[in-house]
Every structure is written in structure tokens, then in C-alpha cells.
C-alpha atoms as a PDB file:
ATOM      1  CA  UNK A   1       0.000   0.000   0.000  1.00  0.00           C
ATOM      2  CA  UNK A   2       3.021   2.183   0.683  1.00  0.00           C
ATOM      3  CA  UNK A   3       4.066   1.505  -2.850  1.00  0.00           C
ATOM      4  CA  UNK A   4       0.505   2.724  -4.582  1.00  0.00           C
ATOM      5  CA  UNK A   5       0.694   5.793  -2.205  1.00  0.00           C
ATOM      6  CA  UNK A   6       3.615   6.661  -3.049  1.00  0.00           C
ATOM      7  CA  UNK A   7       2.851   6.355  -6.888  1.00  0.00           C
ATOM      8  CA  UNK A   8      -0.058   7.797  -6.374  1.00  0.00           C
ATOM      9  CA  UNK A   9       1.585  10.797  -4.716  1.00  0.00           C
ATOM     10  CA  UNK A  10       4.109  10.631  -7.487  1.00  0.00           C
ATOM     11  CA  UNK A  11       1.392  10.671  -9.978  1.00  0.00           C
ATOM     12  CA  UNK A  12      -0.098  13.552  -8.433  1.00  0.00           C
ATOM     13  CA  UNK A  13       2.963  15.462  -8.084  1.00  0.00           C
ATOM     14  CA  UNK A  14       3.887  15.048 -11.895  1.00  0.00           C
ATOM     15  CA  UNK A  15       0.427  16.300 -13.037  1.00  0.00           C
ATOM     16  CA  UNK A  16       0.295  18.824 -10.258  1.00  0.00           C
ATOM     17  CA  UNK A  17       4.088  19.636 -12.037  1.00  0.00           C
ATOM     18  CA  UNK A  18       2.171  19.939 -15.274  1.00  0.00           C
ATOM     19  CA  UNK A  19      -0.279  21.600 -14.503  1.00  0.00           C
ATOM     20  CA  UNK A  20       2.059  24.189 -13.808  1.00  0.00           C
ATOM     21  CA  UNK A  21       4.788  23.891 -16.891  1.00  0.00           C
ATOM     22  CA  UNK A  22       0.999  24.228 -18.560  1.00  0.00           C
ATOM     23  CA  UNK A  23      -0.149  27.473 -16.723  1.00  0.00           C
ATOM     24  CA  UNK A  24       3.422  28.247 -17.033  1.00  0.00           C
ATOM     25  CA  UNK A  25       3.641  27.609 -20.684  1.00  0.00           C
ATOM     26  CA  UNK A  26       0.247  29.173 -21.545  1.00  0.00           C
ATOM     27  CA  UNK A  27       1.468  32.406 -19.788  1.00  0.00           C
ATOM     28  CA  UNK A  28       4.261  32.786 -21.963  1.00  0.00           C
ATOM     29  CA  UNK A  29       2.184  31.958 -25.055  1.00  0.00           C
ATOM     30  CA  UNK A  30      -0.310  34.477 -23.801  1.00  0.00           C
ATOM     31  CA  UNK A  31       2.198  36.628 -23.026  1.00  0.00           C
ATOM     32  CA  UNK A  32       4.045  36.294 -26.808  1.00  0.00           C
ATOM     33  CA  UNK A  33       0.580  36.653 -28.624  1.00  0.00           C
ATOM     34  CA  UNK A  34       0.074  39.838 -27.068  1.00  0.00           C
ATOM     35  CA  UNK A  35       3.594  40.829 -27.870  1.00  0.00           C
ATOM     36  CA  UNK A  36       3.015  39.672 -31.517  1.00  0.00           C
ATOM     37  CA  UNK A  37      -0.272  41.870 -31.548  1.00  0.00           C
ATOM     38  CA  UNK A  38       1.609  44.474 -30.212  1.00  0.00           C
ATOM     39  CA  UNK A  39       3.688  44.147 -33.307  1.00  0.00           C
ATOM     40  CA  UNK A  40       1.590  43.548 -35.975  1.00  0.00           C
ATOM     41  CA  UNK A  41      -0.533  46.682 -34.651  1.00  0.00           C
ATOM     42  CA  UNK A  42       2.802  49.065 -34.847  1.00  0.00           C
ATOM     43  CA  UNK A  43       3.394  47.556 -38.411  1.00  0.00           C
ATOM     44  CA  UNK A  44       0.247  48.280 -39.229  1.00  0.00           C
ATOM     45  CA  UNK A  45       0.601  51.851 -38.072  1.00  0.00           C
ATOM     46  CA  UNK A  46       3.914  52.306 -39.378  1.00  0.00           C
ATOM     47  CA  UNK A  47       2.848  50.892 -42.937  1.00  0.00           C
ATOM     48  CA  UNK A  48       0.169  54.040 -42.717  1.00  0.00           C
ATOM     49  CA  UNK A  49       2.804  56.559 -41.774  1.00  0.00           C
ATOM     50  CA  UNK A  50       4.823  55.144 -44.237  1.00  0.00           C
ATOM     51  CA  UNK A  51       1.859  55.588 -47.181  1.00  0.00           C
ATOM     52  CA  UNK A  52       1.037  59.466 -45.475  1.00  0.00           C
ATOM     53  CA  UNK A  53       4.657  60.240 -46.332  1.00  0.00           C
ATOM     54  CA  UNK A  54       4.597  58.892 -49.771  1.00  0.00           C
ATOM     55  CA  UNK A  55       1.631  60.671 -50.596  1.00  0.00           C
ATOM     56  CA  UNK A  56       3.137  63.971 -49.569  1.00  0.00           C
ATOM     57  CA  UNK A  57       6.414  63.490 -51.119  1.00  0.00           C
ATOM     58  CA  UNK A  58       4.590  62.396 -54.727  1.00  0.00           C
ATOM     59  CA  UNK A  59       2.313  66.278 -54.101  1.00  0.00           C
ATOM     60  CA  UNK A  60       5.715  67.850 -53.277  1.00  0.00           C
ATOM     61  CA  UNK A  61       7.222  66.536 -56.116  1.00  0.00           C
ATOM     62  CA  UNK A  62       4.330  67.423 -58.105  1.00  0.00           C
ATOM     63  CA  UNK A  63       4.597  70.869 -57.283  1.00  0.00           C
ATOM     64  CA  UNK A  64       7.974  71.247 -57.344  1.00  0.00           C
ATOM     65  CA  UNK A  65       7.921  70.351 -60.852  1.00  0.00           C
ATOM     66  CA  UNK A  66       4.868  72.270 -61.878  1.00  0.00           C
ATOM     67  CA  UNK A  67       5.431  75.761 -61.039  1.00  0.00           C
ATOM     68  CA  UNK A  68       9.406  75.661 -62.683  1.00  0.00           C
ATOM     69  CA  UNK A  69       7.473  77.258 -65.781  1.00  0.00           C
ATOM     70  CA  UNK A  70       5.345  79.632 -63.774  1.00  0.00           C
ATOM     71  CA  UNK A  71       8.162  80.838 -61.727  1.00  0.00           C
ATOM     72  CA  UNK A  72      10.176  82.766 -64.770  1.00  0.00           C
ATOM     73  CA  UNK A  73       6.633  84.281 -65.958  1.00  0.00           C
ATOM     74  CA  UNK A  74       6.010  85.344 -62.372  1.00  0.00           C
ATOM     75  CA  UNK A  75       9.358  86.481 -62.170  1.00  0.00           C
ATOM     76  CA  UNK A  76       8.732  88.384 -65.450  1.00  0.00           C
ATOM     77  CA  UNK A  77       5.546  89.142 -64.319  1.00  0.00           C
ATOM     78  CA  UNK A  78       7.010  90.740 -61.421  1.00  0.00           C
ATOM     79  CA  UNK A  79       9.602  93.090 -63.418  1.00  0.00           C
ATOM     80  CA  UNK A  80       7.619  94.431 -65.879  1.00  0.00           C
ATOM     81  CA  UNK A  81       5.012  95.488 -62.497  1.00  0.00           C
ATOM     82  CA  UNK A  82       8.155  96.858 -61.260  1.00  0.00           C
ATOM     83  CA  UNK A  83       8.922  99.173 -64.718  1.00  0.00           C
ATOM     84  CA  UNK A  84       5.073  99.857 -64.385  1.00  0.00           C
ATOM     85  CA  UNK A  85       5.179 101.044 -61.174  1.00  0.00           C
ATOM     86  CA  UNK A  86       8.538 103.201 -61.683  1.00  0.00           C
ATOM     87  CA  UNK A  87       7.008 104.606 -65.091  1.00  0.00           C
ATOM     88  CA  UNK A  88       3.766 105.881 -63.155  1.00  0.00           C
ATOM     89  CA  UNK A  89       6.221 107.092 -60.786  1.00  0.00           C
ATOM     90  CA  UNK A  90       7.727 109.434 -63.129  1.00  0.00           C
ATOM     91  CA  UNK A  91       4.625 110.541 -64.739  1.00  0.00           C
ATOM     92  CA  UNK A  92       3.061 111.152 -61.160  1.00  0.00           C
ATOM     93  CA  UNK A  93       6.317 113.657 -60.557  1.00  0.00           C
ATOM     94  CA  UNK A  94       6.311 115.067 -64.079  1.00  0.00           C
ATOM     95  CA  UNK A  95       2.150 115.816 -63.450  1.00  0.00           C
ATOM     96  CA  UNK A  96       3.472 117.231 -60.143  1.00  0.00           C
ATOM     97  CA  UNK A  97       5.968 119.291 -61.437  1.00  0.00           C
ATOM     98  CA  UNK A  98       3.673 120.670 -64.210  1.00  0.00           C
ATOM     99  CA  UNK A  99       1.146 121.345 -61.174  1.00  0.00           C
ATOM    100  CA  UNK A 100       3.418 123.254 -59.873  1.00  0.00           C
ATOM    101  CA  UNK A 101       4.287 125.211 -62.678  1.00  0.00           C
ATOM    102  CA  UNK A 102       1.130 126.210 -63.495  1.00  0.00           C
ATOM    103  CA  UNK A 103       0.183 127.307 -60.221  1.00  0.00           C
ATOM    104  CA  UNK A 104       3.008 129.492 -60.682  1.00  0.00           C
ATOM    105  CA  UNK A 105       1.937 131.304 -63.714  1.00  0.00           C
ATOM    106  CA  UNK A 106      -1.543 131.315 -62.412  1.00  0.00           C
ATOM    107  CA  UNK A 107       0.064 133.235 -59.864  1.00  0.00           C
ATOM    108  CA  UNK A 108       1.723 135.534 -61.894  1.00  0.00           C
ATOM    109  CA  UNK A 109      -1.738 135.315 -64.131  1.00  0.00           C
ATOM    110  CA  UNK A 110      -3.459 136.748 -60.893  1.00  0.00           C
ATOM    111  CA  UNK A 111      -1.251 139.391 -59.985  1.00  0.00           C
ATOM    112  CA  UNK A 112      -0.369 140.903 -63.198  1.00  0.00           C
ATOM    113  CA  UNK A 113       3.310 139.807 -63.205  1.00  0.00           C
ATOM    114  CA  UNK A 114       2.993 138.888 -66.240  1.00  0.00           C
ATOM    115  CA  UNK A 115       2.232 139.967 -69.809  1.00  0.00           C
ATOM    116  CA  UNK A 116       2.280 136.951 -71.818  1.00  0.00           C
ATOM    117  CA  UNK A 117      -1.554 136.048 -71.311  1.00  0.00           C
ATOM    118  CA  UNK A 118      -3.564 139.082 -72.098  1.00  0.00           C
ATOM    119  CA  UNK A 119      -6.490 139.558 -74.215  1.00  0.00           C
ATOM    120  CA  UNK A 120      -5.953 139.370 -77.801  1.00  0.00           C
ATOM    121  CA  UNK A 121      -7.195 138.416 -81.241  1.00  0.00           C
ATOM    122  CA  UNK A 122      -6.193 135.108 -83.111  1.00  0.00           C
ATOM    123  CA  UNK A 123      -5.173 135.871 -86.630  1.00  0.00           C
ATOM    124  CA  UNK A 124      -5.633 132.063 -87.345  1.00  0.00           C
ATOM    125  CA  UNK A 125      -9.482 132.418 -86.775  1.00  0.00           C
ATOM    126  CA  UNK A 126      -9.711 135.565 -88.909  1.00  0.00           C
ATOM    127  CA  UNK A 127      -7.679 134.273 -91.641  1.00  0.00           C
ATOM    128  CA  UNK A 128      -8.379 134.680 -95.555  1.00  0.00           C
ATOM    129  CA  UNK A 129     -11.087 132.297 -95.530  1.00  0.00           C
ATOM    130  CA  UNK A 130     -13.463 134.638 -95.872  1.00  0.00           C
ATOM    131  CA  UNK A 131     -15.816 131.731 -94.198  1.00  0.00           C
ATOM    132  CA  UNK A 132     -18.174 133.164 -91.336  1.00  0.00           C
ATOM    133  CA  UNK A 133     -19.188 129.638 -90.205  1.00  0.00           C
ATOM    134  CA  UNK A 134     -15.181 129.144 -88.991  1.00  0.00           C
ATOM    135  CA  UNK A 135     -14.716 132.731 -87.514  1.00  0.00           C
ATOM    136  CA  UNK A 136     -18.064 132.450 -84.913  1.00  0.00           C
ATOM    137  CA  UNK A 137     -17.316 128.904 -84.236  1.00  0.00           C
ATOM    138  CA  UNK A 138     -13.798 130.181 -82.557  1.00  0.00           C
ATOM    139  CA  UNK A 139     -14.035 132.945 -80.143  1.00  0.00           C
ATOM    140  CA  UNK A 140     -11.366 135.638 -81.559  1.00  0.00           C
ATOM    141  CA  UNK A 141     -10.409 136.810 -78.336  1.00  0.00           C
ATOM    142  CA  UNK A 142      -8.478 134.815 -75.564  1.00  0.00           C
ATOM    143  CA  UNK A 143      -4.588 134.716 -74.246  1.00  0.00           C
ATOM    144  CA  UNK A 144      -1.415 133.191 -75.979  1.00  0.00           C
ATOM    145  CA  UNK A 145       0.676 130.611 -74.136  1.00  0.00           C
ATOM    146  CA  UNK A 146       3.932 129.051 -74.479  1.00  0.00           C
ATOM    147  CA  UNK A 147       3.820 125.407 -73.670  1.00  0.00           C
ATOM    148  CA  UNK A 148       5.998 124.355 -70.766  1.00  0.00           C
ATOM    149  CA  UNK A 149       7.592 120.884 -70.269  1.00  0.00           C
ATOM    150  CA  UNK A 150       4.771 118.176 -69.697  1.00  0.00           C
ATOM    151  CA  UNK A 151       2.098 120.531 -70.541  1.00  0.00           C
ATOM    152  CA  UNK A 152      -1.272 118.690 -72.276  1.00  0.00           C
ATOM    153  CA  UNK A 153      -4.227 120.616 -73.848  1.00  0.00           C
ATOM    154  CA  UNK A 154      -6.566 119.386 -70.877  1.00  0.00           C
ATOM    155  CA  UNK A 155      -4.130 120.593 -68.619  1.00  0.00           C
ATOM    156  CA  UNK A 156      -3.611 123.998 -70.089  1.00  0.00           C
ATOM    157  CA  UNK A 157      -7.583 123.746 -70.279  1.00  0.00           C
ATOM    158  CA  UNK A 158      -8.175 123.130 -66.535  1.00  0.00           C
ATOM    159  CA  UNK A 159      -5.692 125.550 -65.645  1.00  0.00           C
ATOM    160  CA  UNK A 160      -7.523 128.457 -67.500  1.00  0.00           C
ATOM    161  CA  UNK A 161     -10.677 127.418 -66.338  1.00  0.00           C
ATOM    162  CA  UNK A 162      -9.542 127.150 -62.920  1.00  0.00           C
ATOM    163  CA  UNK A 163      -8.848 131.204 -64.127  1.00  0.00           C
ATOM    164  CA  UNK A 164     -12.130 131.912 -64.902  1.00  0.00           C
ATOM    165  CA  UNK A 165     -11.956 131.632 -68.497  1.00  0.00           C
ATOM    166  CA  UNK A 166     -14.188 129.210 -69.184  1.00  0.00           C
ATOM    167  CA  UNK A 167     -12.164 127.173 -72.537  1.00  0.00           C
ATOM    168  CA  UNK A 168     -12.360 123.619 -73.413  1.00  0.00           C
ATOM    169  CA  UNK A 169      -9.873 121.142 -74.915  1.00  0.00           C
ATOM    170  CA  UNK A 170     -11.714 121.302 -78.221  1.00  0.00           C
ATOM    171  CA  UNK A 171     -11.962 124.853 -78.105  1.00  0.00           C
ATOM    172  CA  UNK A 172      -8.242 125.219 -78.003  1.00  0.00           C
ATOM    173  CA  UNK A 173      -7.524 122.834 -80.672  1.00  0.00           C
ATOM    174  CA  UNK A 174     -10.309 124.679 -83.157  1.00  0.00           C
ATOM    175  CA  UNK A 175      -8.514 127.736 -82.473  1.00  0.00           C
ATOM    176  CA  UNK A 176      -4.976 126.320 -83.460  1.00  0.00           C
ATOM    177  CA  UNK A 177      -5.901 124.072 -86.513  1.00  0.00           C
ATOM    178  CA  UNK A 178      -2.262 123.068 -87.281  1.00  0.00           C
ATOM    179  CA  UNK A 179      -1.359 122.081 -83.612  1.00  0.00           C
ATOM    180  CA  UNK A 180      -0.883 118.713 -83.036  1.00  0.00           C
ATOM    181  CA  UNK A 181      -1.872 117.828 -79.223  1.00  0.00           C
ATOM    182  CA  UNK A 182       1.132 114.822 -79.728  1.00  0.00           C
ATOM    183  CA  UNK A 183       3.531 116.558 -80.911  1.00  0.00           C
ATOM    184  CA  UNK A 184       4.042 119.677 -78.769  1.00  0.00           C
ATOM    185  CA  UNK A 185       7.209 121.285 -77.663  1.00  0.00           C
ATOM    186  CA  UNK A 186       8.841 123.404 -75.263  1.00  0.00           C
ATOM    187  CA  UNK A 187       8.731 127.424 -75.932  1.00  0.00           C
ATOM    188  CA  UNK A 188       5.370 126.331 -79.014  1.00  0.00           C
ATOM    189  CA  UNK A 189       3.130 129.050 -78.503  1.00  0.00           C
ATOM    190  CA  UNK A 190      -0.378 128.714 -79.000  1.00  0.00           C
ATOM    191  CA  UNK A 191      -3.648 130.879 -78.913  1.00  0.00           C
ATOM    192  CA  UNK A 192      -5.704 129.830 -75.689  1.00  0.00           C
ATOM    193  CA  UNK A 193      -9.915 131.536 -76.711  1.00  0.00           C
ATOM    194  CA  UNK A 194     -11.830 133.334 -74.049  1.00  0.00           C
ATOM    195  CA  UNK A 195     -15.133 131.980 -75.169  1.00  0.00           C
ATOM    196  CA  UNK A 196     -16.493 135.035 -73.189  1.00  0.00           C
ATOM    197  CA  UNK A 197     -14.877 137.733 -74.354  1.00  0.00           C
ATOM    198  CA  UNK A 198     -16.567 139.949 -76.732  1.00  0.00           C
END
């Protein structure tokens, strides 16, 4: 009976010992599936970080490529703004110079300094023609005026009406039918009519 106990005992002890290397065993298997879920889970992640980048670097690429052709025009683009600019620049000083000037002479206008703008007929409008229509069309009376640098007929215009003398563009270039607005120079003298002189 001593020897069946003591097998028996044995017996028990060797499946109470497997039991264990079991519980044992299944720990570490549990233990390594979680670690190779762990794993496949970061690959998983890593393969999607991996396809984010990718796609960026293919879009980069893309528009690194693409603009190479719109980067000269815009650079062009951006030079000829830049002549724009400095070309309105220089008209805005030349208009501001010419302001200036003719504020001047109105100056002189108003305080008699000057003799160069006094009433007078235009020959021009009472020329040979013999036409009445043309002579009452153009006022005979008005002012003669040397053109200054930058002057323009609407300029000279403004500034006599600005006078009181009450002249349009048109009237000035009926009364000087050879003047050419575009081809004016420095020290040209034309006749400026006072539509209401009499």
C-alpha cells in the first residue's frame, strides 16, 4: 500500500508539475501573442505613416515640378510690375511738377506779373477764308501761351478754367488748326480763346 501511495503521490505530483509547466507555458504563449499583436498593430501603423509620407512626397514633387514654368513668368511678371510702377512714378512727378508750374503762372496770371496772357485776337481764326461759319465757331479773343515741359491741352484747359476763363480742350484745338496735341514742344506758342470775351 506504501508503494501505490507513493505512486499515487508521485502521480499527483507530476500532473500537479504539469499543470504548472501548462499554466506556465500558456502564460508565456499568452504573453508572446500579445507581444506579436503588439507588433503587428505598430506595423500596421507604421505601414500608414509610411503611405502618409509617400503621398506627400509624390504632391511635393508634383509641385515642385509644376510651377518651374510659372516661376520665370512670375518672375517676369514681377519686373515688368516693377517698370510699371517706376514709369507711373515718373509721370506722377512730371504731373506734379507741371502742377506746380502752373500754379506758378496762375500766380503771376493773378497778380499781373505777367504779360504773356492778355487779351488778344487770333489771326488764325480771322484768316483769308473769308468763311463766317469758322470765324463764330472760334471765339477771336483769348490769351497766348507758351507750352511748358509736360504741358497737355486738358491741362492747359483746366488751368484756365480754374482762371475763370471758361475754354475747353476742343476749343483750343479749333482755335490752333495746325497744332498737333502729340507733338508739342517746349517754348510752341499757341492761342488759348476766351469763349467770353466779346
Amino acid at each position: 500500500m506504501r508503494k501505490i501511495s507513493f505512486w499515487l503521490s508521485l502521480l499527483i505530483l507530476t500532473v500537479s508539475l504539469a499543470r504548472a509547466q501548462d499554466a506556465a507555458t500558456q502564460q508565456q504563449i499568452d504573453k508572446l501573442s500579445g507581444q506579436y499583436q503588439d507588433l503587428l498593430a505598430t506595423q500596421e501603423q507604421q505601414s500608414k505613416q509610411l503611405d502618409a509620407l509617400e503621398k506627400k512626397i509624390n504632391e511635393l514633387a508634383d509641385k515642385v515640378s509644376t510651377p518651374a514654368a510659372n516661376a520665370s513668368a512670375s518672375a517676369d511678371d514681377l519686373k515688368s510690375l516693377a517698370t510699371q510702377v517706376q514709369e507711373i512714378d515718373k509721370k506722377r512727378q512730371e504731373d506734379r511738377d507741371l502742377i506746380l508750374k502752373e500754379i506758378e503762372k496762375l500766380g503771376k496770371v493773378g497778380g499781373g506779373t505777367t504779360t504773356s496772357h492778355k487779351p488778344k485776337t487770333n489771326p488764325d481764326t480771322t484768316a483769308a477764308t473769308g468763311d463766317d461759319s469758322t470765324a463764330s465757331a472760334v471765339p477771336q479773343k483769348g490769351y497766348d501761351y507758351t507750352i511748358a515741359s509736360g504741358d497737355t491741352i486738358s491741362a492747359i484747359a483746366k488751368a484756365y478754367r480754374e482762371k475763370g476763363v471758361k475754354v475747353t480742350s476742343s476749343q483750343i484745338l479749333r482755335a490752333n488748326p495746325k497744332l498737333d496735341p502729340s507733338k508739342m514742344y517746349v517754348g510752341q506758342k499757341i492761342f488759348i480763346p476766351d469763349p467770353n470775351a466779346k
